[in-house]
N, C-alpha and C. Protein backbone atom coordinates (compact mmCIF):
# COMPACT_ATOMS: atom_id res chain seq x y z
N UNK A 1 -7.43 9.53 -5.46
CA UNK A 1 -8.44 8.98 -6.34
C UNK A 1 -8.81 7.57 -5.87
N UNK A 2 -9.61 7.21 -5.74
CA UNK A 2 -10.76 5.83 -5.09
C UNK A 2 -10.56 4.68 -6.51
N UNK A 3 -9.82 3.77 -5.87
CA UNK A 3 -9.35 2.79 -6.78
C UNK A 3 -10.27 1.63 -6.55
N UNK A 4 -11.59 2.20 -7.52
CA UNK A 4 -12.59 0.72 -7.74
C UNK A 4 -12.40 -0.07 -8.48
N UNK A 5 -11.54 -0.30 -9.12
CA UNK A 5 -10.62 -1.48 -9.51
C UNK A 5 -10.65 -2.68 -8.69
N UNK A 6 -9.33 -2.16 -7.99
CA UNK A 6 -9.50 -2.64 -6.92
C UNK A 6 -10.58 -3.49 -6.12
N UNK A 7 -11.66 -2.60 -5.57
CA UNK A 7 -12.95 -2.92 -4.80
C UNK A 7 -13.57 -3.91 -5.73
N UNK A 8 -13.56 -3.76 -7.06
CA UNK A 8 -14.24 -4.66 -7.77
C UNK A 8 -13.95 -6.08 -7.57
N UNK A 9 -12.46 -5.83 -8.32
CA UNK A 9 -11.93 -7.52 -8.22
C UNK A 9 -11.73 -8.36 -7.17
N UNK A 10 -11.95 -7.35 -5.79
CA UNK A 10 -11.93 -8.28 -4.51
C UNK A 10 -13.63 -8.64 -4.59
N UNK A 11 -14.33 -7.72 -4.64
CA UNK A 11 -15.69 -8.28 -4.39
C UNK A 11 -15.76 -9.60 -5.27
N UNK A 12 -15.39 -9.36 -6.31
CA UNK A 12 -15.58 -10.64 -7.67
C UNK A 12 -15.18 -11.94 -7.33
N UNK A 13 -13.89 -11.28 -6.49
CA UNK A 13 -13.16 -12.93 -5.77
C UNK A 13 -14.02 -13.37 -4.25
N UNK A 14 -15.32 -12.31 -4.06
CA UNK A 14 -15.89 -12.82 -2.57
C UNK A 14 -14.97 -12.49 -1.77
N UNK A 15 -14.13 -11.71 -1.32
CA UNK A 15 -12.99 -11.52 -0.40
C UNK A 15 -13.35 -10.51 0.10
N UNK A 16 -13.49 -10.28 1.66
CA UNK A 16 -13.75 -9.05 2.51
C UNK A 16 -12.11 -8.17 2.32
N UNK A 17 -12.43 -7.16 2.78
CA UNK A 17 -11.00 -6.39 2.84
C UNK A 17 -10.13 -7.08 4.11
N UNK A 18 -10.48 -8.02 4.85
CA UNK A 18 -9.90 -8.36 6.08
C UNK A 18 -9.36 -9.68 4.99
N UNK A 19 -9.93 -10.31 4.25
CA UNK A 19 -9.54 -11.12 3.58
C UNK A 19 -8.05 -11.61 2.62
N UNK A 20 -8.57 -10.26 2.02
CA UNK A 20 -7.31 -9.64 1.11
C UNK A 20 -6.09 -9.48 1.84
N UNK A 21 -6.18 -8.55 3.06
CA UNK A 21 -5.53 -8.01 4.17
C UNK A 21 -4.64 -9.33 4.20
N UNK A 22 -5.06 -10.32 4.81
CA UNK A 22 -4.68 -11.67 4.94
C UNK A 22 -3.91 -12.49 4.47
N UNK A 23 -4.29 -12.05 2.66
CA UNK A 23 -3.15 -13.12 2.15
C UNK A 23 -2.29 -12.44 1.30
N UNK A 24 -2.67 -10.70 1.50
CA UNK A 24 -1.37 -9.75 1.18
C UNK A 24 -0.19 -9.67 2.59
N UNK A 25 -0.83 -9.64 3.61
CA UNK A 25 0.61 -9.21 4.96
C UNK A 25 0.32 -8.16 5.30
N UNK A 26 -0.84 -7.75 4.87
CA UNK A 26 -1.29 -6.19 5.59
C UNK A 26 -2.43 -6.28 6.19
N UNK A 27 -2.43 -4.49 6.89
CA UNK A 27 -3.46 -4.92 7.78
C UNK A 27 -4.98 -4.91 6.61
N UNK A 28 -6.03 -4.40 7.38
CA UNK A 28 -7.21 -4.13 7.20
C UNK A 28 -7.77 -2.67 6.32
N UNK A 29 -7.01 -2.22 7.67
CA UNK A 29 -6.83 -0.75 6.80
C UNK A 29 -6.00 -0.25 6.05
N UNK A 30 -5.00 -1.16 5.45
CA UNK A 30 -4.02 -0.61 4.73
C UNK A 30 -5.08 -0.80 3.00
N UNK A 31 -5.92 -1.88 3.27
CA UNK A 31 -6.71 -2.14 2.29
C UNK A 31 -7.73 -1.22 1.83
N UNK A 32 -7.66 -0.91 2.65
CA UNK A 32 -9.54 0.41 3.09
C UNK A 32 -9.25 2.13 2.54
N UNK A 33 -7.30 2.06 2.69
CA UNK A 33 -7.65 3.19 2.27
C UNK A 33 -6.44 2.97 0.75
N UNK A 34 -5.94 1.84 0.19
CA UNK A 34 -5.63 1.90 -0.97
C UNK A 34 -6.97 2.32 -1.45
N UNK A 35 -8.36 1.50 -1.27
CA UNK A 35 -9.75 1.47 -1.99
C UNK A 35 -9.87 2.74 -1.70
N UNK A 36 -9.80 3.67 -0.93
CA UNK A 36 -10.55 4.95 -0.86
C UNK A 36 -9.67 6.19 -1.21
N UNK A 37 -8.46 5.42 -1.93
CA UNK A 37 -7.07 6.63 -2.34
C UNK A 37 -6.40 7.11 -1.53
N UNK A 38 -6.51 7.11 0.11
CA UNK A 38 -5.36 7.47 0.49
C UNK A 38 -4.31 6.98 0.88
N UNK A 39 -3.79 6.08 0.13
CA UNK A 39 -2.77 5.30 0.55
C UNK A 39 -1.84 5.05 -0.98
N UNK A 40 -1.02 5.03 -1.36
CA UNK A 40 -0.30 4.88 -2.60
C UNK A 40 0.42 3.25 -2.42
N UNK A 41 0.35 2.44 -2.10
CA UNK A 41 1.29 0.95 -2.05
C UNK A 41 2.38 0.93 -2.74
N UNK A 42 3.43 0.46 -2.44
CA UNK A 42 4.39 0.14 -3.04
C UNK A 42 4.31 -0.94 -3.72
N UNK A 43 5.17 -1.15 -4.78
CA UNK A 43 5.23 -2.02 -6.10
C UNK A 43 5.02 -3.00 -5.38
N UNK A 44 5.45 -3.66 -4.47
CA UNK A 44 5.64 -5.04 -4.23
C UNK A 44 4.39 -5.33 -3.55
N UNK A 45 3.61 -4.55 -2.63
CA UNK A 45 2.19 -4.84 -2.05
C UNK A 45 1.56 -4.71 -3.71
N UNK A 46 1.17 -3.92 -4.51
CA UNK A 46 1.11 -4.02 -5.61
C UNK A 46 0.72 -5.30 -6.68
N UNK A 47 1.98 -5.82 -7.19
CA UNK A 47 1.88 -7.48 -7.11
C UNK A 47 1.48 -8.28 -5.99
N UNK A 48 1.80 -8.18 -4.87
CA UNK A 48 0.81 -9.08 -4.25
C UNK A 48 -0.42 -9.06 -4.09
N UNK A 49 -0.99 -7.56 -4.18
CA UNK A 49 -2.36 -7.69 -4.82
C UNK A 49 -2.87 -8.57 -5.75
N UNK A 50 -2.05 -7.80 -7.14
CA UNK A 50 -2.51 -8.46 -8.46
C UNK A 50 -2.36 -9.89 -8.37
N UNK A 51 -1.34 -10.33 -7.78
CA UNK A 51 -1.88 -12.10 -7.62
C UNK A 51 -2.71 -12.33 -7.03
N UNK A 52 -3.25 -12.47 -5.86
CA UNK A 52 -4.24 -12.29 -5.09
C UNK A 52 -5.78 -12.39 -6.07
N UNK A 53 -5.44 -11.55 -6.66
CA UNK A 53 -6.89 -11.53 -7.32
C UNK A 53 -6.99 -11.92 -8.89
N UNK A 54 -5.77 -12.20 -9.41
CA UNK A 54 -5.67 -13.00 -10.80
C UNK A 54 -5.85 -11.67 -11.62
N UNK A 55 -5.06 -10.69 -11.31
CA UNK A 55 -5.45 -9.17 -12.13
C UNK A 55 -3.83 -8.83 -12.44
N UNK A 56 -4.16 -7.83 -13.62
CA UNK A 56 -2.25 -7.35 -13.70
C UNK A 56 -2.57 -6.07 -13.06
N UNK A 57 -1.48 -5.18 -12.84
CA UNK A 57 -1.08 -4.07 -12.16
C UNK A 57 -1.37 -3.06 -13.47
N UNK A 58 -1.80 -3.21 -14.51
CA UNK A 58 -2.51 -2.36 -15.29
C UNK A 58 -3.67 -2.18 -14.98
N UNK A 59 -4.67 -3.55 -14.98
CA UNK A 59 -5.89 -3.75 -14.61
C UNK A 59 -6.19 -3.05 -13.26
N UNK A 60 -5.39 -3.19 -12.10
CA UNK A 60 -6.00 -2.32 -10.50
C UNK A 60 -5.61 -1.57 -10.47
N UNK A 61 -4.32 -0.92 -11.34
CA UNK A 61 -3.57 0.43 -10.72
C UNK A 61 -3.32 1.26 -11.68
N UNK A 62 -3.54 1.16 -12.72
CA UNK A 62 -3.68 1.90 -14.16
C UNK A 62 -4.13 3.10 -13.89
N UNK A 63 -4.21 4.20 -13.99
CA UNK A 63 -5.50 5.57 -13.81
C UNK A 63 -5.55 6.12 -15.42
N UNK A 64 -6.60 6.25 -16.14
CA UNK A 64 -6.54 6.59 -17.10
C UNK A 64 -6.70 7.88 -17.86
């Protein structure tokens, strides 16, 4: 499932996916395909998301 969550709150913060990539420790594409669902992250990339973008791990990773 395509986590526009995600895609949102980086766009919101102006952050390319190379961006994010950057000040999580991952690559590019590890970003490209959390956003496009095929990738599941572990808790801890996870939070470093949600800091990253001032979001909780309900808010990007929630599925409802």
């Amino acid at each position: 499932m395509k986590n526009l969550q995600l895609k949102s709150a980086r766009a919101l913060k102006d952050l390319s996916q190379q961006d994010l990539a950057d000040l999580v420790g991952v690559s590019r594409q590890t970003i490209s395909a959390i956003e496009k669902g095929d990738y599941n992250p572990t808790i801890n990339l996870c939070i470093k998301i949600c800091k990253a973008l001032d979001k909780t791990l309900d808010e990007l990773f929630w599925e409802d």
